[in-house]
Protein backbone atom coordinates (compact mmCIF):
# COMPACT_ATOMS: atom_id res chain seq x y z
CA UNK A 1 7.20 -64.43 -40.46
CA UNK A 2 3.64 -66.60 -40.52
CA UNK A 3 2.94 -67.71 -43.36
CA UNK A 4 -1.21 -66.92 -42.97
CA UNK A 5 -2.30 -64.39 -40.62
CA UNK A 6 -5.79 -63.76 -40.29
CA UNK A 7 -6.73 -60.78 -38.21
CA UNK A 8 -9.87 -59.66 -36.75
CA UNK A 9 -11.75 -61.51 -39.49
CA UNK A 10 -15.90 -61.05 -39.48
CA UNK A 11 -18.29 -62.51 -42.33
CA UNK A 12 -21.38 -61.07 -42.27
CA UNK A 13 -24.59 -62.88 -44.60
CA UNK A 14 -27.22 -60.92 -46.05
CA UNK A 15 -30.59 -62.47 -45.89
CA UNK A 16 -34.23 -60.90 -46.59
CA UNK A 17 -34.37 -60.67 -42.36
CA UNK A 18 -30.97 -58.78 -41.88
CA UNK A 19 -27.96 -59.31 -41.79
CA UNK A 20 -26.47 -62.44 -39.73
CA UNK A 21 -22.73 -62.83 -37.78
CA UNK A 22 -21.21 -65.84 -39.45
CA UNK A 23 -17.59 -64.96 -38.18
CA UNK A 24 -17.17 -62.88 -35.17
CA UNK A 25 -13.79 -61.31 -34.91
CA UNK A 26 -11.31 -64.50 -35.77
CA UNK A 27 -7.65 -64.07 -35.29
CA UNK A 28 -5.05 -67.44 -35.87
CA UNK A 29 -2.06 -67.79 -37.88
CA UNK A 30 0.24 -70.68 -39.31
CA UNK A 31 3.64 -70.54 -40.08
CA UNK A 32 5.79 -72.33 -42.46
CA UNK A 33 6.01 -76.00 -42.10
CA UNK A 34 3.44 -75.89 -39.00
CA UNK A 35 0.12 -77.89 -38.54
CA UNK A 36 -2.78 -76.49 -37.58
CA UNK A 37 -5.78 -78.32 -36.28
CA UNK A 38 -9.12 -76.11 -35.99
CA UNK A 39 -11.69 -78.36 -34.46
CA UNK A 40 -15.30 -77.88 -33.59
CA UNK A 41 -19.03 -78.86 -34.09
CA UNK A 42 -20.76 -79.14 -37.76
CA UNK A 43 -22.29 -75.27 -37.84
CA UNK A 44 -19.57 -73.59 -35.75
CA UNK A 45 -17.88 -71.68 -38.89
CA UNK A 46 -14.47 -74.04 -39.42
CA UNK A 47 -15.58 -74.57 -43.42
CA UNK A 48 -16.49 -71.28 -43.84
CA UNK A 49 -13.23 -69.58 -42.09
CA UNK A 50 -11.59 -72.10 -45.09
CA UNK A 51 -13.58 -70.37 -47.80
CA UNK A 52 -13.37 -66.63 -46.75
CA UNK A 53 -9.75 -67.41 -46.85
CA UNK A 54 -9.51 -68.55 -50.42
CA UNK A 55 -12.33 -65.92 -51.39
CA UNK A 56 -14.87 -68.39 -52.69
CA UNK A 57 -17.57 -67.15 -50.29
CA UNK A 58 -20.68 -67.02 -51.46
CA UNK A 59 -22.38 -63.72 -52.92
CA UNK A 60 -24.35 -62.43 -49.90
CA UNK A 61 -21.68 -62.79 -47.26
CA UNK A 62 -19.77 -60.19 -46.60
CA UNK A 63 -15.44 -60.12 -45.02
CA UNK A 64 -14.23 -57.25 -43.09
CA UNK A 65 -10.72 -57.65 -41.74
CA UNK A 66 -7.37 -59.28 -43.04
CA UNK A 67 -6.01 -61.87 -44.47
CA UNK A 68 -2.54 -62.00 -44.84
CA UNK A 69 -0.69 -64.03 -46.86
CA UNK A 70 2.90 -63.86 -47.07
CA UNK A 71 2.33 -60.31 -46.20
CA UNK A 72 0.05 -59.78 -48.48
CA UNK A 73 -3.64 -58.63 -47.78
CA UNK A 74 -5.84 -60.81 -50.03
CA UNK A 75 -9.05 -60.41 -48.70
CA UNK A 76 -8.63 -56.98 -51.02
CA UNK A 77 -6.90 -58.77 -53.68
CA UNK A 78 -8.76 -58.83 -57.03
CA UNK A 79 -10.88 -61.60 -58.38
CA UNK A 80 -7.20 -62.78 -61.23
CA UNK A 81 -5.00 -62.77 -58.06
CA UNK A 82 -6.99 -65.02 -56.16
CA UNK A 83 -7.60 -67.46 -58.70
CA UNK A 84 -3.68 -67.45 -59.25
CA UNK A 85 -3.31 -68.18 -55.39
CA UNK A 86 -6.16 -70.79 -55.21
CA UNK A 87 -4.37 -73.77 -56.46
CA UNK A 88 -0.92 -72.89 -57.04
CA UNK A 89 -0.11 -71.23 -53.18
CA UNK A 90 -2.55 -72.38 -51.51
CA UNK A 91 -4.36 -75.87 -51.91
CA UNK A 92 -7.88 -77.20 -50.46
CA UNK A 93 -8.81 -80.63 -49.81
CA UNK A 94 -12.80 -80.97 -49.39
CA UNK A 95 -14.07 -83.66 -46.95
CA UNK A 96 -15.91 -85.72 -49.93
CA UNK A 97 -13.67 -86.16 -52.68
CA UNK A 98 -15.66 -88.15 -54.97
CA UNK A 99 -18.61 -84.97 -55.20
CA UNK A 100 -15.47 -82.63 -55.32
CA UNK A 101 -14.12 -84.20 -58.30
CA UNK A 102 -15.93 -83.16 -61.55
CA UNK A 103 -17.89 -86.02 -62.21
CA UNK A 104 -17.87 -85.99 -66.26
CA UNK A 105 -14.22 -86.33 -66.68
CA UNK A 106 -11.30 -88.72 -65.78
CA UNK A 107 -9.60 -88.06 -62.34
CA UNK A 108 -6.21 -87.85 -64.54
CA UNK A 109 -7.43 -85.08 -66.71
CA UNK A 110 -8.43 -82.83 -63.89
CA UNK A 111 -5.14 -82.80 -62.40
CA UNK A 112 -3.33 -82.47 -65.83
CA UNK A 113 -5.91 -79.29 -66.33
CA UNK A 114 -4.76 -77.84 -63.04
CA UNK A 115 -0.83 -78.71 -63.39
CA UNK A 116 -0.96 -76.87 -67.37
CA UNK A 117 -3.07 -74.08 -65.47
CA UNK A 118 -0.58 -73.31 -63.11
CA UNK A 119 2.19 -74.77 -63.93
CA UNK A 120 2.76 -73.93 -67.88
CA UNK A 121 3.62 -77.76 -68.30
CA UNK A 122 2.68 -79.71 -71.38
CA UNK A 123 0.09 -82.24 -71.15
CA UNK A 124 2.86 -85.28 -71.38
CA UNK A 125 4.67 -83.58 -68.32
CA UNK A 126 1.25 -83.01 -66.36
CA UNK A 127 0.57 -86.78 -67.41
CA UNK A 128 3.40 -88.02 -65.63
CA UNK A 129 3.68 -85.64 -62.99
CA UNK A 130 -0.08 -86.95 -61.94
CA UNK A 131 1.22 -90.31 -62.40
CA UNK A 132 4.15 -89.83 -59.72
CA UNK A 133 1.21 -87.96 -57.31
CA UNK A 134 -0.87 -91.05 -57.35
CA UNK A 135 2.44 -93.59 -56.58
CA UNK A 136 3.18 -90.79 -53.86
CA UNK A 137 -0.01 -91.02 -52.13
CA UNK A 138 0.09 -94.92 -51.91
CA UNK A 139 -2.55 -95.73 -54.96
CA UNK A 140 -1.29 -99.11 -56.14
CA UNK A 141 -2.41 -98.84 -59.88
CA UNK A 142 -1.91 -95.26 -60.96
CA UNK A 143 -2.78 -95.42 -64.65
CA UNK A 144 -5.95 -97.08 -63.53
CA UNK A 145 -7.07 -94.17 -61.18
CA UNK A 146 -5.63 -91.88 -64.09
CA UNK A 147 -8.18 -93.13 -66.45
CA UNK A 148 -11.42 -93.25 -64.02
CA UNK A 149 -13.83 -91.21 -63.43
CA UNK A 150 -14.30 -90.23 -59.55
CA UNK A 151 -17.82 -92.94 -58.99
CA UNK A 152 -15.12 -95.20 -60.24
CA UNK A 153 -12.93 -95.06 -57.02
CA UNK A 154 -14.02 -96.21 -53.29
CA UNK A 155 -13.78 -93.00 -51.11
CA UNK A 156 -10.57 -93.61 -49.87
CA UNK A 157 -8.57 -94.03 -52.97
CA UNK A 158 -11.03 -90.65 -54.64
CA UNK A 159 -9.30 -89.11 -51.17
CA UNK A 160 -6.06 -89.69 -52.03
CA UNK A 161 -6.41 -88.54 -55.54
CA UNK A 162 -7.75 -85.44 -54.17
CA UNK A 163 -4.49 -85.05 -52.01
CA UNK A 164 -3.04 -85.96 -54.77
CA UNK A 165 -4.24 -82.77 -56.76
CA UNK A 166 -4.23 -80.80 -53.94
CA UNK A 167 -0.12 -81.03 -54.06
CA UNK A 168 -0.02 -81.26 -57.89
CA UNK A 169 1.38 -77.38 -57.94
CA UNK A 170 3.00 -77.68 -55.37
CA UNK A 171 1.28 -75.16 -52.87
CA UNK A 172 2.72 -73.60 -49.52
CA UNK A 173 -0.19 -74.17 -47.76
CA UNK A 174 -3.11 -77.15 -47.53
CA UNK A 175 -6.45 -76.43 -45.79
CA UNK A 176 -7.80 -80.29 -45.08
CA UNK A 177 -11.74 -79.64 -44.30
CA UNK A 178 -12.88 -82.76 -42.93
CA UNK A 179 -10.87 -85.27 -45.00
CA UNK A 180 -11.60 -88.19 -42.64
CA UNK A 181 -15.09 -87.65 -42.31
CA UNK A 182 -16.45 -89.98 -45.28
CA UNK A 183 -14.33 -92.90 -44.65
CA UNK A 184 -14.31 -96.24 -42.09
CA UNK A 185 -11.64 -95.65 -39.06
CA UNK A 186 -9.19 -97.73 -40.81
CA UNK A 187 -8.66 -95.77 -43.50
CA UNK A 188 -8.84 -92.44 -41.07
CA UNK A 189 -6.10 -93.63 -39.85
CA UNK A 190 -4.15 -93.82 -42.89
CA UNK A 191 -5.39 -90.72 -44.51
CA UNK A 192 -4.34 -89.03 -41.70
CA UNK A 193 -0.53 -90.65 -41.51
CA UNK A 194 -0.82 -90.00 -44.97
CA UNK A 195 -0.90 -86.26 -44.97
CA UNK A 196 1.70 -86.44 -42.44
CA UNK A 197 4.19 -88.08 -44.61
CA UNK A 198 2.63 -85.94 -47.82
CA UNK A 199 3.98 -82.89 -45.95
CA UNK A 200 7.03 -84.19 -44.25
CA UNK A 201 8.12 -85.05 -48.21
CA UNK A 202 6.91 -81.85 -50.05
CA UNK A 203 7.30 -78.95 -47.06
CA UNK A 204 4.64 -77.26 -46.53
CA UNK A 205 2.21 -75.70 -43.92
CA UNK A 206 -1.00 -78.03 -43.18
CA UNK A 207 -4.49 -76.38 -41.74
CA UNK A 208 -6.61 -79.39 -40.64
CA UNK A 209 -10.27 -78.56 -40.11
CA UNK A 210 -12.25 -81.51 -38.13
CA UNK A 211 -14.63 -82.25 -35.68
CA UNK A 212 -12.13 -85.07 -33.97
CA UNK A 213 -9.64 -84.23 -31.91
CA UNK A 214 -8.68 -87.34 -31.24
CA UNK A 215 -7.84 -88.01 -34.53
CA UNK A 216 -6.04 -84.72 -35.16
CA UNK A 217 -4.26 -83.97 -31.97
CA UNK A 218 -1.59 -86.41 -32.61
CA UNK A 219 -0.32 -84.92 -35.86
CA UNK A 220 -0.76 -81.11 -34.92
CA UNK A 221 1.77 -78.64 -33.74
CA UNK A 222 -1.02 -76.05 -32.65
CA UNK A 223 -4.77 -76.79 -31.61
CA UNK A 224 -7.41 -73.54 -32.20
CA UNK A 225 -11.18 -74.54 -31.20
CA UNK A 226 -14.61 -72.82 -32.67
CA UNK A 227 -17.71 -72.08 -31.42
CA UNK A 228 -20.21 -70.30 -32.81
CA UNK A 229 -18.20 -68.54 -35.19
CA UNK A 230 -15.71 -67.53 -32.64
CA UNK A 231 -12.19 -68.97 -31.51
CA UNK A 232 -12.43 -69.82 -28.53
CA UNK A 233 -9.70 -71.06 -27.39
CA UNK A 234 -5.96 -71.72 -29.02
CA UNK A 235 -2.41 -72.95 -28.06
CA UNK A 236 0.13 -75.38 -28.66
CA UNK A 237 -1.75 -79.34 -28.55
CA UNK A 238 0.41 -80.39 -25.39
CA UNK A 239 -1.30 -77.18 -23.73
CA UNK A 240 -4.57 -78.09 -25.19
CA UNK A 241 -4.85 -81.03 -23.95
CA UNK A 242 -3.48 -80.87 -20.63
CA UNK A 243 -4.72 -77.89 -19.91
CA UNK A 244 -7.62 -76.97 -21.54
CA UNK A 245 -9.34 -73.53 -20.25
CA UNK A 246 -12.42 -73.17 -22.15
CA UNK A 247 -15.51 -74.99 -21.02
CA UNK A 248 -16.49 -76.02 -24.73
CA UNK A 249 -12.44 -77.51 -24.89
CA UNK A 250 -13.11 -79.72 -22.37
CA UNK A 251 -16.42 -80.71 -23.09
CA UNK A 252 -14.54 -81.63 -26.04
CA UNK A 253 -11.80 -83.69 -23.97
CA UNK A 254 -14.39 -85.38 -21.88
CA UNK A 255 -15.60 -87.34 -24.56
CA UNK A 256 -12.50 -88.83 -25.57
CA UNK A 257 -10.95 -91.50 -23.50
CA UNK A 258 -8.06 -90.48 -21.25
CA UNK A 259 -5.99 -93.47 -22.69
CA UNK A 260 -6.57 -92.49 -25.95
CA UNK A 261 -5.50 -89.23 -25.66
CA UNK A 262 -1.93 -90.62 -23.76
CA UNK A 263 -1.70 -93.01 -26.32
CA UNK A 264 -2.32 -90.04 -29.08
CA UNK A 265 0.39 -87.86 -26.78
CA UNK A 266 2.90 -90.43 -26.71
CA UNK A 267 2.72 -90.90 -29.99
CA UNK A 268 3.19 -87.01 -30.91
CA UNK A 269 5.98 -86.73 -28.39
CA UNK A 270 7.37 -89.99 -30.46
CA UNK A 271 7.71 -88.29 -33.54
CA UNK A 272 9.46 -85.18 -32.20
């Protein structure tokens, strides 16, 4: 069974001229263990397919269809069960860390909030816990990030305190919107082999959102692509890439190297 199934998914926004498509129709699902990588243009609906999905859409849009988590329809789920899944099941990593983080209190206490949120633990336990997260996700001085706020840290170690949260409960799923985007190509690159390992270690399902597919293709099992709030095309990422169908896909293709992409391939076909 898929973990997430989304089926026939539309988002509609209400606006003093009308109403306005924002999703037309989406269908994709990820099972257990799996990585997706949904890849597009800025403005083609990726972020927004995240949201409707956790139910933090704002108040003038509008989902019709399903969402189906572990079987379960949530898109019809009330307001206390969705705030129970948002976290704890499934886990969100936003492309600029250091404006996701709260800005007013230490990195440390947010993820000790979350953990005794979720997790029933005791502040000492939380307090550790976050303390193993941050060794985990290769910050070389945890009790410094513990105690900082998030202007504190350079964007790639606010990043990885941000995965770091993200896994703090320990979720099935992890939506990744962007989480290169902010950051020089060097550490891309490690974020990236990062979240690899991250889910190799803890098991679970990863749903990378991201303009590159260069970047992504390497590390995902499954490739979906969006335009204009529509999936237009979707298969495994050896069938992507070789043999895209979908004139936006290889638009997409044709402005990435042909070694690179071999040299992303081989690597892929590497690890498996």
């Amino acid at each position: 069974m898929d973990l997430l199934q989304i089926k026939a998914l539309s988002v509609t926004a209400r606006l003093p001229q009308g109403t306005f498509p924002v999703l037309n129709k989406i269908s994709l699902e990820i099972a257990t263990n799996e990585t997706l990588a949904l890849i597009g243009e800025s403005g083609s609906g990726k972020t927004m397919l995240a949201l409707a999905t956790l139910g933090l859409l704002p108040s003038n849009l509008t989902a019709r269809g399903e969402i189906q988590f572990l079987g379960k329809n949530i898109i019809a789920g009330a307001e206390n069960e969705l705030i129970n899944l948002r976290g704890r099941q499934i886990a969100m990593i936003f492309q600029n860390a250091k404006s996701a983080f709260n800005p007013t209190f230490r990195v440390g206490a947010q993820l000790v909030e979350v953990m005794q949120t979720h997790l029933q633990l005791s502040k000492q336990q939380a307090k550790r816990r976050a303390l193993e997260l941050f060794a985990e996700t290769d910050l070389s001085d945890p009790d410094t990030v513990y105690h900082a706020y998030p202007h504190q840290l350079s964007g790639g170690m606010a990043q990885r305190a941000m995965i770091a949260m993200g896994l703090s409960c320990s979720p099935k799923l992890v939506i990744a919107d962007e989480p290169t985007s902010a950051l020089d190509t060097t550490t891309q690159r490690q974020i990236i082999d990062l979240l690899q390992k991250m889910q190799k270690q803890h098991g679970f399902a990863l749903w990378v959102i991201s303009h590159d597919l260069a970047l992504v293709a390497e590390i995902a099992d499954r490739i979906a692509v969006m335009k204009d709030g529509r999936i237009v095309e979707s298969g495994t990422t050896t069938q992507i890439i070789n043999n895209p169908t979908h004139p936006y896909t290889q638009l997409l293709l044709g402005e990435i190297q042909p070694n690179l992409i071999n040299e992303h391939m081989q690597e892929v076909h590497e690890v498996y």
